[in-house]
N, C-alpha and C. Protein backbone atom coordinates (compact mmCIF):
# COMPACT_ATOMS: atom_id res chain seq x y z
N UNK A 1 -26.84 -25.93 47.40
CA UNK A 1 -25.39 -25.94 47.60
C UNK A 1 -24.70 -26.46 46.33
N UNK A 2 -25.21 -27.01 46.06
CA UNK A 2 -24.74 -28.16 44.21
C UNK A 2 -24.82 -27.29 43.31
N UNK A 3 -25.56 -26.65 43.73
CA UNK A 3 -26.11 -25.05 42.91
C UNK A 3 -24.86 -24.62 42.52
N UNK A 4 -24.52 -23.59 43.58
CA UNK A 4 -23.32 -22.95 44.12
C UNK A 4 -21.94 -22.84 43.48
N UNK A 5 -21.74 -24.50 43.97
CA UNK A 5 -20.23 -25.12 43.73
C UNK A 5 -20.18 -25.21 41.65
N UNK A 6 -21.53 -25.82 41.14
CA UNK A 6 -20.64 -25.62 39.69
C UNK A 6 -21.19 -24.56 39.18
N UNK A 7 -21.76 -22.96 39.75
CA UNK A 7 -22.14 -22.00 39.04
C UNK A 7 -20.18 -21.93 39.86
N UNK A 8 -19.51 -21.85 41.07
CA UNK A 8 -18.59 -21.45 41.25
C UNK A 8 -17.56 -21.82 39.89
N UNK A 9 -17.51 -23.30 39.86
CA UNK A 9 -16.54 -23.70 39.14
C UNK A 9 -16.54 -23.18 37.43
N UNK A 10 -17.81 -22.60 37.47
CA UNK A 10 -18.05 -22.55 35.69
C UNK A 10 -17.62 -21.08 35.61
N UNK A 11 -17.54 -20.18 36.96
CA UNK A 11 -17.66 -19.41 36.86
C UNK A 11 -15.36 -18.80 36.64
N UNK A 12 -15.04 -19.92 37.64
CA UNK A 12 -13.79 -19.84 37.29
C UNK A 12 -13.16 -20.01 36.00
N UNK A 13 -13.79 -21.33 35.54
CA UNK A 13 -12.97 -21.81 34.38
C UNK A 13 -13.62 -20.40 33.14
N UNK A 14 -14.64 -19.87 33.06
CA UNK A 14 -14.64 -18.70 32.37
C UNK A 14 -13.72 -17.80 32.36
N UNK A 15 -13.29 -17.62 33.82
CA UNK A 15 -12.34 -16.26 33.79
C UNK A 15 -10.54 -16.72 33.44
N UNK A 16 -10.59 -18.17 34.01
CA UNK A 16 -8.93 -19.02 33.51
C UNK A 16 -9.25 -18.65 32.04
N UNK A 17 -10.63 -18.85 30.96
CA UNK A 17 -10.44 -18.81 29.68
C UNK A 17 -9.89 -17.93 29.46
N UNK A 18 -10.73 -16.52 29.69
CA UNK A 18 -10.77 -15.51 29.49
C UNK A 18 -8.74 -14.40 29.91
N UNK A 19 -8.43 -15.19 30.98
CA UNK A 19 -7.10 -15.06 31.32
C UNK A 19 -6.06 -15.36 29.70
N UNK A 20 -6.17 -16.74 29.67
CA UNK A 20 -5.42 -17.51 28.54
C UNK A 20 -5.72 -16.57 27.32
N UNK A 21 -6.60 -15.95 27.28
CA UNK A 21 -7.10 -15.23 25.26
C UNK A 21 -5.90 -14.03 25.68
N UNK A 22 -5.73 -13.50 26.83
CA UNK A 22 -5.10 -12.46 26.78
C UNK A 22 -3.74 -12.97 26.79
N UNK A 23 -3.06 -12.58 25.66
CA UNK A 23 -2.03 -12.78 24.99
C UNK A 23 -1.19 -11.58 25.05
N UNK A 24 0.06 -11.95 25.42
CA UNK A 24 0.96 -10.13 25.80
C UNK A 24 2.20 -10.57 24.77
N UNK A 25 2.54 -11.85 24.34
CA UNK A 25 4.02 -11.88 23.18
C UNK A 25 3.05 -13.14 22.31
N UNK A 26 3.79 -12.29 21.20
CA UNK A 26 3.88 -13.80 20.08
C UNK A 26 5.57 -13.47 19.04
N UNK A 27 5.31 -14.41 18.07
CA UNK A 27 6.47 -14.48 17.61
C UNK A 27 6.25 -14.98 16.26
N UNK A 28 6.99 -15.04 15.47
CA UNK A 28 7.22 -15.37 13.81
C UNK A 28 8.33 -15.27 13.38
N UNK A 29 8.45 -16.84 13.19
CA UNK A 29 9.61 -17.24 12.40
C UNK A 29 9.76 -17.21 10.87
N UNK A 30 10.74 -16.09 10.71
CA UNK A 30 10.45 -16.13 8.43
C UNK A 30 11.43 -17.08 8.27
N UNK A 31 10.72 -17.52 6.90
CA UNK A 31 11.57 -19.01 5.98
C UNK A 31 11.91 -17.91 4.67
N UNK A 32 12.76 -18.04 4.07
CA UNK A 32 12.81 -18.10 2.51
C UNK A 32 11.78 -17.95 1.51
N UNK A 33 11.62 -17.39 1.01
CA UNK A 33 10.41 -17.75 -0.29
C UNK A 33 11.15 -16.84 -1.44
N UNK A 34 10.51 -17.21 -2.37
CA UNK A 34 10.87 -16.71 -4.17
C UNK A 34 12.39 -16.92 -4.52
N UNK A 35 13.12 -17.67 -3.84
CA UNK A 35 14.41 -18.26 -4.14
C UNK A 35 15.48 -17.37 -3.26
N UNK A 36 15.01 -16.67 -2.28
CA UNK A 36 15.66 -15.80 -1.44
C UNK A 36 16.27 -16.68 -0.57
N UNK A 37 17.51 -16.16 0.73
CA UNK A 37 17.78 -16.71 1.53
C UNK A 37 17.69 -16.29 3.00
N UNK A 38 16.44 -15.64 2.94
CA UNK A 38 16.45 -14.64 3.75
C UNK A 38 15.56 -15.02 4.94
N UNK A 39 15.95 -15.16 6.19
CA UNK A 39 15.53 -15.56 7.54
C UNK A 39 15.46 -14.68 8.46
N UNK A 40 14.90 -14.89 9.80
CA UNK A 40 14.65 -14.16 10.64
C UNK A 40 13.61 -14.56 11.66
N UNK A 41 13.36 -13.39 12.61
CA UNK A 41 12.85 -13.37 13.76
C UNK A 41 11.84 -12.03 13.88
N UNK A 42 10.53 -12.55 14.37
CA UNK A 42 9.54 -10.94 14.88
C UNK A 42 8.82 -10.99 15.56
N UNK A 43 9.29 -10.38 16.86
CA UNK A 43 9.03 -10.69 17.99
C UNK A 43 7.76 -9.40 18.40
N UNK A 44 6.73 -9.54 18.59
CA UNK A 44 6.10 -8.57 19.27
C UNK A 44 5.10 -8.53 20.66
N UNK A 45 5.37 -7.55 21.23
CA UNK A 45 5.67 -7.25 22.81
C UNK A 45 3.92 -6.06 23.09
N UNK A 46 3.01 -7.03 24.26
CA UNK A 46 2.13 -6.04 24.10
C UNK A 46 2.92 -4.97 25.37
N UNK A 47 2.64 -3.79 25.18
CA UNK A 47 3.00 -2.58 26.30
C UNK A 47 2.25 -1.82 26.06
N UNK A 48 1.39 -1.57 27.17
CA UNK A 48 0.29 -1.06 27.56
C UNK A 48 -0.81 -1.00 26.56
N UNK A 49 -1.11 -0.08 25.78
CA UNK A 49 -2.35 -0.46 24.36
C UNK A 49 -1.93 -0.30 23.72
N UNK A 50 -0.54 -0.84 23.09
CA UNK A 50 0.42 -0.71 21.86
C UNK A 50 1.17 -1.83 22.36
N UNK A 51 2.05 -2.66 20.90
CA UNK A 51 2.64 -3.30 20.72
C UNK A 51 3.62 -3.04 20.34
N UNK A 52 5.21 -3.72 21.01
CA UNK A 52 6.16 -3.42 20.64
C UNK A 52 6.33 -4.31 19.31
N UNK A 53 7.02 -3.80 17.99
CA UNK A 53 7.22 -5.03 16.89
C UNK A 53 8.78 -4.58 16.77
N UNK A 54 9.72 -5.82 17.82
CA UNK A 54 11.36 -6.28 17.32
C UNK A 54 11.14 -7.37 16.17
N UNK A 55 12.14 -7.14 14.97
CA UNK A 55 12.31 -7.48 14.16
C UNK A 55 14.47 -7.92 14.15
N UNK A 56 14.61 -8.89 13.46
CA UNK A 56 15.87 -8.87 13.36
C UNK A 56 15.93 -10.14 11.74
N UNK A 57 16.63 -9.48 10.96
CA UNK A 57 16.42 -10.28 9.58
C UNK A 57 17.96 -10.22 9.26
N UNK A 58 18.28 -11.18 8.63
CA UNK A 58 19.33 -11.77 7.90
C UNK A 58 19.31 -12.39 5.80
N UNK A 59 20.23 -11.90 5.64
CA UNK A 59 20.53 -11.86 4.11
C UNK A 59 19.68 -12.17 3.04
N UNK A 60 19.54 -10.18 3.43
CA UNK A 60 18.50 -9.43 2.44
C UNK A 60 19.72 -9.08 1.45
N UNK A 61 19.30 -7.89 0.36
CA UNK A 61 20.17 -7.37 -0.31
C UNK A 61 19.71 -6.20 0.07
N UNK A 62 21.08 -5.25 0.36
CA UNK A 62 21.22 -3.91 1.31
C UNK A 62 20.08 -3.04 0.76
N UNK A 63 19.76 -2.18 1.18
CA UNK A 63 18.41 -1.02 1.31
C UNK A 63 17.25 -1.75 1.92
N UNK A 64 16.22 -0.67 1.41
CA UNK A 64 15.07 -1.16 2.07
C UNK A 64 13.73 -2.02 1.07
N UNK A 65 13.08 -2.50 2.37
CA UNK A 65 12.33 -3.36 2.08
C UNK A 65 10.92 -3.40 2.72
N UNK A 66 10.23 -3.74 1.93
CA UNK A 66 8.34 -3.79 2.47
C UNK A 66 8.31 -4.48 3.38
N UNK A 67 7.30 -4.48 4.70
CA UNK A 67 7.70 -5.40 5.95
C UNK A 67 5.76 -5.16 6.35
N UNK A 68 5.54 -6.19 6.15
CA UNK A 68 4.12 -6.50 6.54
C UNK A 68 3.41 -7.32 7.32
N UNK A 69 2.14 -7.03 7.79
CA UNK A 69 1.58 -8.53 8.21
C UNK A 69 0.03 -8.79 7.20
N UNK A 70 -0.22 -9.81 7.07
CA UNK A 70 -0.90 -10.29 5.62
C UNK A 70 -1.73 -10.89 6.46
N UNK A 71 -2.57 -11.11 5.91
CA UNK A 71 -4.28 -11.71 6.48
C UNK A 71 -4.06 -12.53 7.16
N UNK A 72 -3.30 -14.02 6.37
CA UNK A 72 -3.28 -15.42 6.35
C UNK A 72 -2.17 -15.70 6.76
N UNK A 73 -2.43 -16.83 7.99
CA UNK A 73 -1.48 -17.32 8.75
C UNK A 73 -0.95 -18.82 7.66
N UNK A 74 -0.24 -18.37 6.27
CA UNK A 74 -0.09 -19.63 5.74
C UNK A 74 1.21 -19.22 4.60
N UNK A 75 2.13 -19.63 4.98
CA UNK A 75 3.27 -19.40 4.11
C UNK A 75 4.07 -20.33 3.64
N UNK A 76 2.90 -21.66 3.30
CA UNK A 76 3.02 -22.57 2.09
C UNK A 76 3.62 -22.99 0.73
N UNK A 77 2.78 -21.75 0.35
CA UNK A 77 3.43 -21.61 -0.81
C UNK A 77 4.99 -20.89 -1.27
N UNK A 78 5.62 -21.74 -2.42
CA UNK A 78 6.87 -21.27 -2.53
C UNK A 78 7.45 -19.72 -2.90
N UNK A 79 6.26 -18.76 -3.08
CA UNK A 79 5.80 -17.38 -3.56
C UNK A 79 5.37 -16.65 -2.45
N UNK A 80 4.80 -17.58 -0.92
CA UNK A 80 4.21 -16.82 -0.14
C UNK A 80 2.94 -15.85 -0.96
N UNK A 81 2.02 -16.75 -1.44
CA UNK A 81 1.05 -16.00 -1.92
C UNK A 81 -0.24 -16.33 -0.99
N UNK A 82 0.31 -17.53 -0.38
CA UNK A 82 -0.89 -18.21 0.60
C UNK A 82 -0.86 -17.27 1.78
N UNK A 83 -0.21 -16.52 1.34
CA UNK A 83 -0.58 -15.39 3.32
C UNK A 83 -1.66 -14.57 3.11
N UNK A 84 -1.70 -14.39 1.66
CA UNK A 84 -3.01 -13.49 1.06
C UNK A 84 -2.34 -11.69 1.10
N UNK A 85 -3.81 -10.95 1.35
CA UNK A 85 -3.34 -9.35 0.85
C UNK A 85 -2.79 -9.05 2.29
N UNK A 86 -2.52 -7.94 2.38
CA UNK A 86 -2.16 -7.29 4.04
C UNK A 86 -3.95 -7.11 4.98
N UNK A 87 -3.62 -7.47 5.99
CA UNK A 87 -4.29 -7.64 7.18
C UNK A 87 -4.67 -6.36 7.61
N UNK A 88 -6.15 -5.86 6.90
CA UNK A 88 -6.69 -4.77 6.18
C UNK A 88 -8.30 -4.92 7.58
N UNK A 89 -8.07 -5.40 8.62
CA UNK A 89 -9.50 -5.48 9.29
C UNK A 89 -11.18 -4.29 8.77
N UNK A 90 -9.67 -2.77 9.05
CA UNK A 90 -10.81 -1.72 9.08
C UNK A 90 -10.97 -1.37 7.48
N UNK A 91 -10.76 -1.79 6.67
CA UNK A 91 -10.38 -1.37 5.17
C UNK A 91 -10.39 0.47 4.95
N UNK A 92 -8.97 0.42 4.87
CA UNK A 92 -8.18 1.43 4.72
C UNK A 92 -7.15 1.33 3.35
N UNK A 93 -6.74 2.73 3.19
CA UNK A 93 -6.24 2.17 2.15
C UNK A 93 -4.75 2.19 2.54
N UNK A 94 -3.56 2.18 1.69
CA UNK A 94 -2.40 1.55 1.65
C UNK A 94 -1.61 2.37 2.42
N UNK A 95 -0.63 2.47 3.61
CA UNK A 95 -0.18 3.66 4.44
C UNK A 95 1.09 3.34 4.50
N UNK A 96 1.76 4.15 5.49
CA UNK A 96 3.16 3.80 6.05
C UNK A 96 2.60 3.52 7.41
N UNK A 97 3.47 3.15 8.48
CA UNK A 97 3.27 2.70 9.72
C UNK A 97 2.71 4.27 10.56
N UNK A 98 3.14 5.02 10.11
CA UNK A 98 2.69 6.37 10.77
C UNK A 98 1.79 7.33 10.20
N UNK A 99 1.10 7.07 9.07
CA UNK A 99 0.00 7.63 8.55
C UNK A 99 -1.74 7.47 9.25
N UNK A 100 -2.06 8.77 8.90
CA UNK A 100 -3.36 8.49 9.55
C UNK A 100 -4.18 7.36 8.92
N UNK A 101 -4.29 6.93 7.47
CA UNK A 101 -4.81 6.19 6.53
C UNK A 101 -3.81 5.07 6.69
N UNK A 102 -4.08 3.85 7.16
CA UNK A 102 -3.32 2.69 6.26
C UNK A 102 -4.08 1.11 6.63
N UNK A 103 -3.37 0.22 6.22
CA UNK A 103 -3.95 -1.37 6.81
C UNK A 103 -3.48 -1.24 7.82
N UNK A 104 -3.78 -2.07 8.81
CA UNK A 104 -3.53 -2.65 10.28
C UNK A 104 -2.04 -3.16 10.03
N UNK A 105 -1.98 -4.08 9.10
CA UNK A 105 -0.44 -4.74 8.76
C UNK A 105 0.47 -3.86 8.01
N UNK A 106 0.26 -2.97 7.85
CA UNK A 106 1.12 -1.21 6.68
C UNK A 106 2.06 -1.18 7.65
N UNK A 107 3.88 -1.79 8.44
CA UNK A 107 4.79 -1.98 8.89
C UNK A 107 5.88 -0.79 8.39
N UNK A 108 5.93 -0.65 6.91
CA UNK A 108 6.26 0.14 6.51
C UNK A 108 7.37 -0.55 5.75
N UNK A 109 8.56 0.21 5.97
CA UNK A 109 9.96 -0.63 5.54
C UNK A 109 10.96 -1.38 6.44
N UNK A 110 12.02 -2.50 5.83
CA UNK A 110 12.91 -2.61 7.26
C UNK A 110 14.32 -2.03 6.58
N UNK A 111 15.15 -1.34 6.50
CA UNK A 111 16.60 -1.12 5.80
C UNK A 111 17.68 -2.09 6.30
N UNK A 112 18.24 -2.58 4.99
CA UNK A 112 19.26 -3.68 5.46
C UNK A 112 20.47 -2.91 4.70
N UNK A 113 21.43 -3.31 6.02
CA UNK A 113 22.52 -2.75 5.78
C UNK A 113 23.47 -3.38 4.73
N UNK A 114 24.58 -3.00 4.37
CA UNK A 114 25.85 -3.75 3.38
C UNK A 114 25.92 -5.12 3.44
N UNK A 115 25.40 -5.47 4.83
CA UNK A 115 26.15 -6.78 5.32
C UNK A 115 24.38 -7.13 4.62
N UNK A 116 23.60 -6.94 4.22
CA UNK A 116 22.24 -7.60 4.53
C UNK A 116 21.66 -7.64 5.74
N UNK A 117 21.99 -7.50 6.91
CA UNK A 117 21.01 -7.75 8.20
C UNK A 117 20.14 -6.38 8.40
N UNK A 118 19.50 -6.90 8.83
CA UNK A 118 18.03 -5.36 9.22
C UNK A 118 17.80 -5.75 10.58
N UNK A 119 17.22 -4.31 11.23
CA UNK A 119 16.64 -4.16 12.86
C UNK A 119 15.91 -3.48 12.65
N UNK A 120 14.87 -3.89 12.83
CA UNK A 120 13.48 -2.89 13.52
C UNK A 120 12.74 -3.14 15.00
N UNK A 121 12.71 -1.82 15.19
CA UNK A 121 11.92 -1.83 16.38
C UNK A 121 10.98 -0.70 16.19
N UNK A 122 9.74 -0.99 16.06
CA UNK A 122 8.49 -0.09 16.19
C UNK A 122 7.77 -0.37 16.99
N UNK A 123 6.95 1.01 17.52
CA UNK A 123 5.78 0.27 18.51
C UNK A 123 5.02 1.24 18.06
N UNK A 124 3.47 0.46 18.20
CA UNK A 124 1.74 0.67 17.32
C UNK A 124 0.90 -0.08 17.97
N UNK A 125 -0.09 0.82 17.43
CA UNK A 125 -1.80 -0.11 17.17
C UNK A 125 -1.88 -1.06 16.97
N UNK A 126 -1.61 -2.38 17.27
CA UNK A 126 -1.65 -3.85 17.03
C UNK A 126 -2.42 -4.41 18.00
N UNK A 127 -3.30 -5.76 17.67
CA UNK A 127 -3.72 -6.15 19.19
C UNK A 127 -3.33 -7.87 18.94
N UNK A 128 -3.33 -7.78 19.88
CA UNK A 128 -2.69 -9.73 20.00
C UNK A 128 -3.76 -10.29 20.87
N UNK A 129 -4.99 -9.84 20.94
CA UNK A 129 -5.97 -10.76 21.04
C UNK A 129 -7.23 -10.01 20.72
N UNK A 130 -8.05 -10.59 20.62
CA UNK A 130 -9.89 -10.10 20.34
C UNK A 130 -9.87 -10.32 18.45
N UNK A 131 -11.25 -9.40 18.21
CA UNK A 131 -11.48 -9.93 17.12
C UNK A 131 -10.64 -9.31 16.19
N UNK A 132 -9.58 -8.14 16.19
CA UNK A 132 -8.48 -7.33 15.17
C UNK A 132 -7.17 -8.27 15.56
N UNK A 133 -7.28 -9.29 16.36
CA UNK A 133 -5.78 -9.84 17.04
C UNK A 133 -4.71 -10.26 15.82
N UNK A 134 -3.63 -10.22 15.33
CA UNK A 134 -2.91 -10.30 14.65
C UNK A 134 -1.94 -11.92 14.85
N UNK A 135 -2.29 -12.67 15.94
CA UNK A 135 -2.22 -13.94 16.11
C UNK A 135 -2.79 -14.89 15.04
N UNK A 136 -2.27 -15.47 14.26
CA UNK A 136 -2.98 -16.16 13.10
C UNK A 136 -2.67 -15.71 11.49
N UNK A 137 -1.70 -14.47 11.72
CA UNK A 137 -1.94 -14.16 10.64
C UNK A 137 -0.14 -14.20 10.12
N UNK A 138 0.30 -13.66 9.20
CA UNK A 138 1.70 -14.20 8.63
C UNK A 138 2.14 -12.27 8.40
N UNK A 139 3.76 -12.63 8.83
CA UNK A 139 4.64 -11.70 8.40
C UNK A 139 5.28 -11.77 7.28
N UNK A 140 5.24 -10.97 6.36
CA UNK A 140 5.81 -11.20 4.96
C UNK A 140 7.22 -9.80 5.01
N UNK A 141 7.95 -10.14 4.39
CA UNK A 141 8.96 -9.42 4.19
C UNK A 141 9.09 -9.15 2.38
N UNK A 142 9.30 -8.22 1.53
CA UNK A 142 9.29 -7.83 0.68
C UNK A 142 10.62 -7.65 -0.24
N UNK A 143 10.74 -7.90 -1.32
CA UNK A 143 11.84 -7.55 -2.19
C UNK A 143 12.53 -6.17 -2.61
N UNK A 144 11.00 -5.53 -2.54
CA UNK A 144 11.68 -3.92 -2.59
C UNK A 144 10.81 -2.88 -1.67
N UNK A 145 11.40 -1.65 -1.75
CA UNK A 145 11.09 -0.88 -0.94
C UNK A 145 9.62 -0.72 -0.88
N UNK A 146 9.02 -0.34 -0.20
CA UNK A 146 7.13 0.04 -0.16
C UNK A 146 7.20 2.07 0.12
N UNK A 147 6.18 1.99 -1.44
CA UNK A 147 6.33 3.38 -1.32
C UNK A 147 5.39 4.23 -0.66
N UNK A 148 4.40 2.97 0.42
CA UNK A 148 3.95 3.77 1.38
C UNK A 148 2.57 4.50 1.46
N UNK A 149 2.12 4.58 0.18
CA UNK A 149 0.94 4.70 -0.97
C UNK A 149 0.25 4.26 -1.77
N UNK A 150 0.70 3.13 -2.55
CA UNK A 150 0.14 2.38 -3.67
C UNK A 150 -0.58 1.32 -3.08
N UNK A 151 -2.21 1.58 -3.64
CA UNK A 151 -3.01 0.19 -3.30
C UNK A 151 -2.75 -1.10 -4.41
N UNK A 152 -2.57 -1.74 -3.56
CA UNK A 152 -2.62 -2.69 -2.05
C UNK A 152 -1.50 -2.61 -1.44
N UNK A 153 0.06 -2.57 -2.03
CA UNK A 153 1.12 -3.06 -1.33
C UNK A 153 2.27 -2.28 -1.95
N UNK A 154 1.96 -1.05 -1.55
CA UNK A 154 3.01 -0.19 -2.17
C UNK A 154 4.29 -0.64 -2.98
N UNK A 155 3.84 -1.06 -4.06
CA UNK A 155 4.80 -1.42 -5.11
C UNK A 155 5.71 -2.22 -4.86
N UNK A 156 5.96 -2.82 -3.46
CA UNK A 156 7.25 -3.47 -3.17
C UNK A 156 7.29 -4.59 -3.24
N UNK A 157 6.66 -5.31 -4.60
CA UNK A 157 7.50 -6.55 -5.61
C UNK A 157 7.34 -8.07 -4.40
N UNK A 158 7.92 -8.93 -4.72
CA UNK A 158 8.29 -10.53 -4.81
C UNK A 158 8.21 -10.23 -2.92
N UNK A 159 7.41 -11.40 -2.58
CA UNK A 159 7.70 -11.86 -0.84
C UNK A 159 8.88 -12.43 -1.23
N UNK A 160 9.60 -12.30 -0.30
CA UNK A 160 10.97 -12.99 0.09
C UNK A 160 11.23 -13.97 1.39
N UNK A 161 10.19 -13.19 2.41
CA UNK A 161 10.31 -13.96 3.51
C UNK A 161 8.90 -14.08 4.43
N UNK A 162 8.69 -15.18 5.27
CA UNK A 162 7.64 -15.20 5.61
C UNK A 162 7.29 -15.81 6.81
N UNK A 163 6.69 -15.65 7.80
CA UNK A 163 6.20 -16.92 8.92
C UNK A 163 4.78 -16.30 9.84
N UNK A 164 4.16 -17.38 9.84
CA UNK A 164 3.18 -17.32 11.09
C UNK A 164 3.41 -16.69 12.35
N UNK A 165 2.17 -15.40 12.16
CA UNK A 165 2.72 -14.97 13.87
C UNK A 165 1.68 -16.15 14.98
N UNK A 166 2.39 -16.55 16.01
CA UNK A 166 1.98 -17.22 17.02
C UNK A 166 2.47 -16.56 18.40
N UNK A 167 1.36 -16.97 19.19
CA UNK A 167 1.41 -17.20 20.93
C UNK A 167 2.41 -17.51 21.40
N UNK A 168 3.13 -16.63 21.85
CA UNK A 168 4.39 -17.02 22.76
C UNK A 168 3.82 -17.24 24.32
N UNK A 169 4.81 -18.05 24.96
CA UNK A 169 4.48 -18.33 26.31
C UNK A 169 5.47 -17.58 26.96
């Protein structure tokens, strides 16, 4: 019977673990980096075996801009160089968000309007938990446009903005 009760209990707290890894929102807050003033929010939403990625950014300079997620959950440094390259699991080479070829983190661009503010909403291949999970790793925002092609980071210049994606509750 003693048996029983902690194969029962071990057997629960496995599946409560196993509950908790499955992760359906996280979130990332960007700071400033390379003397920019540029902030924001990126919110992503699991729906069904794709992830929704809302984005909402504030004072960029108008057009577009490289919008990534980078290995490293670390945006330390005043360059954002501590996030590392883009979050490349299957090593692929450099894409747009809709190419058959790209990184896992290849977002593409975000366009900011006159005023500077940008909206994106995409939904993709992302996973927010297991061993490709994108939890841990940092959103970088870019100075100039990404041309979508060029290895590693399609040409699009200076991080500007940056934050840890995390576990939302």
């Amino acid at each position: 019977m003693k048996t029983i009760v902690i194969s029962l209990t071990m057997l629960c707290a496995l599946a409560a673990f196993a509950h908790a890894q499955d992760v359906t929102k996280a979130l990332a807050t960007l700071q400033p980096k390379s003397g920019s003033r540029v902030i924001g929010t990126v919110t992503f939403t699991k729906m069904g075996d794709e992830v929704q990625v809302s984005a909402k950014i504030e004072n960029l300079t108008p057009g577009q801009h490289g919008f990534h997620i980078h290995e490293k959950g670390d945006c330390s440094t005043a360059d954002a160089a501590s996030a590392g390259g883009h979050f490349n699991p299957t090593h692929q080479h450099h894409g747009g968000p809709n190419t058959t070829e790209r990184h896992a983190g290849d977002l593409g661009n975000i366009d900011a309007n006159a005023s500077g503010k940008a909206h994106l909403d995409w939904k993709g291949k992302l996973k927010l938990s297991g061993d490709d999970s994108i939890i841990g790793k940092s959103v970088v925002v870019h100075e100039k446009a990404d041309d979508l092609k060029t290895d590693p980071a399609g040409n699009s210049g200076a991080r500007i903005a940056c934050g840890v994606i995390e576990a939302a509750k």
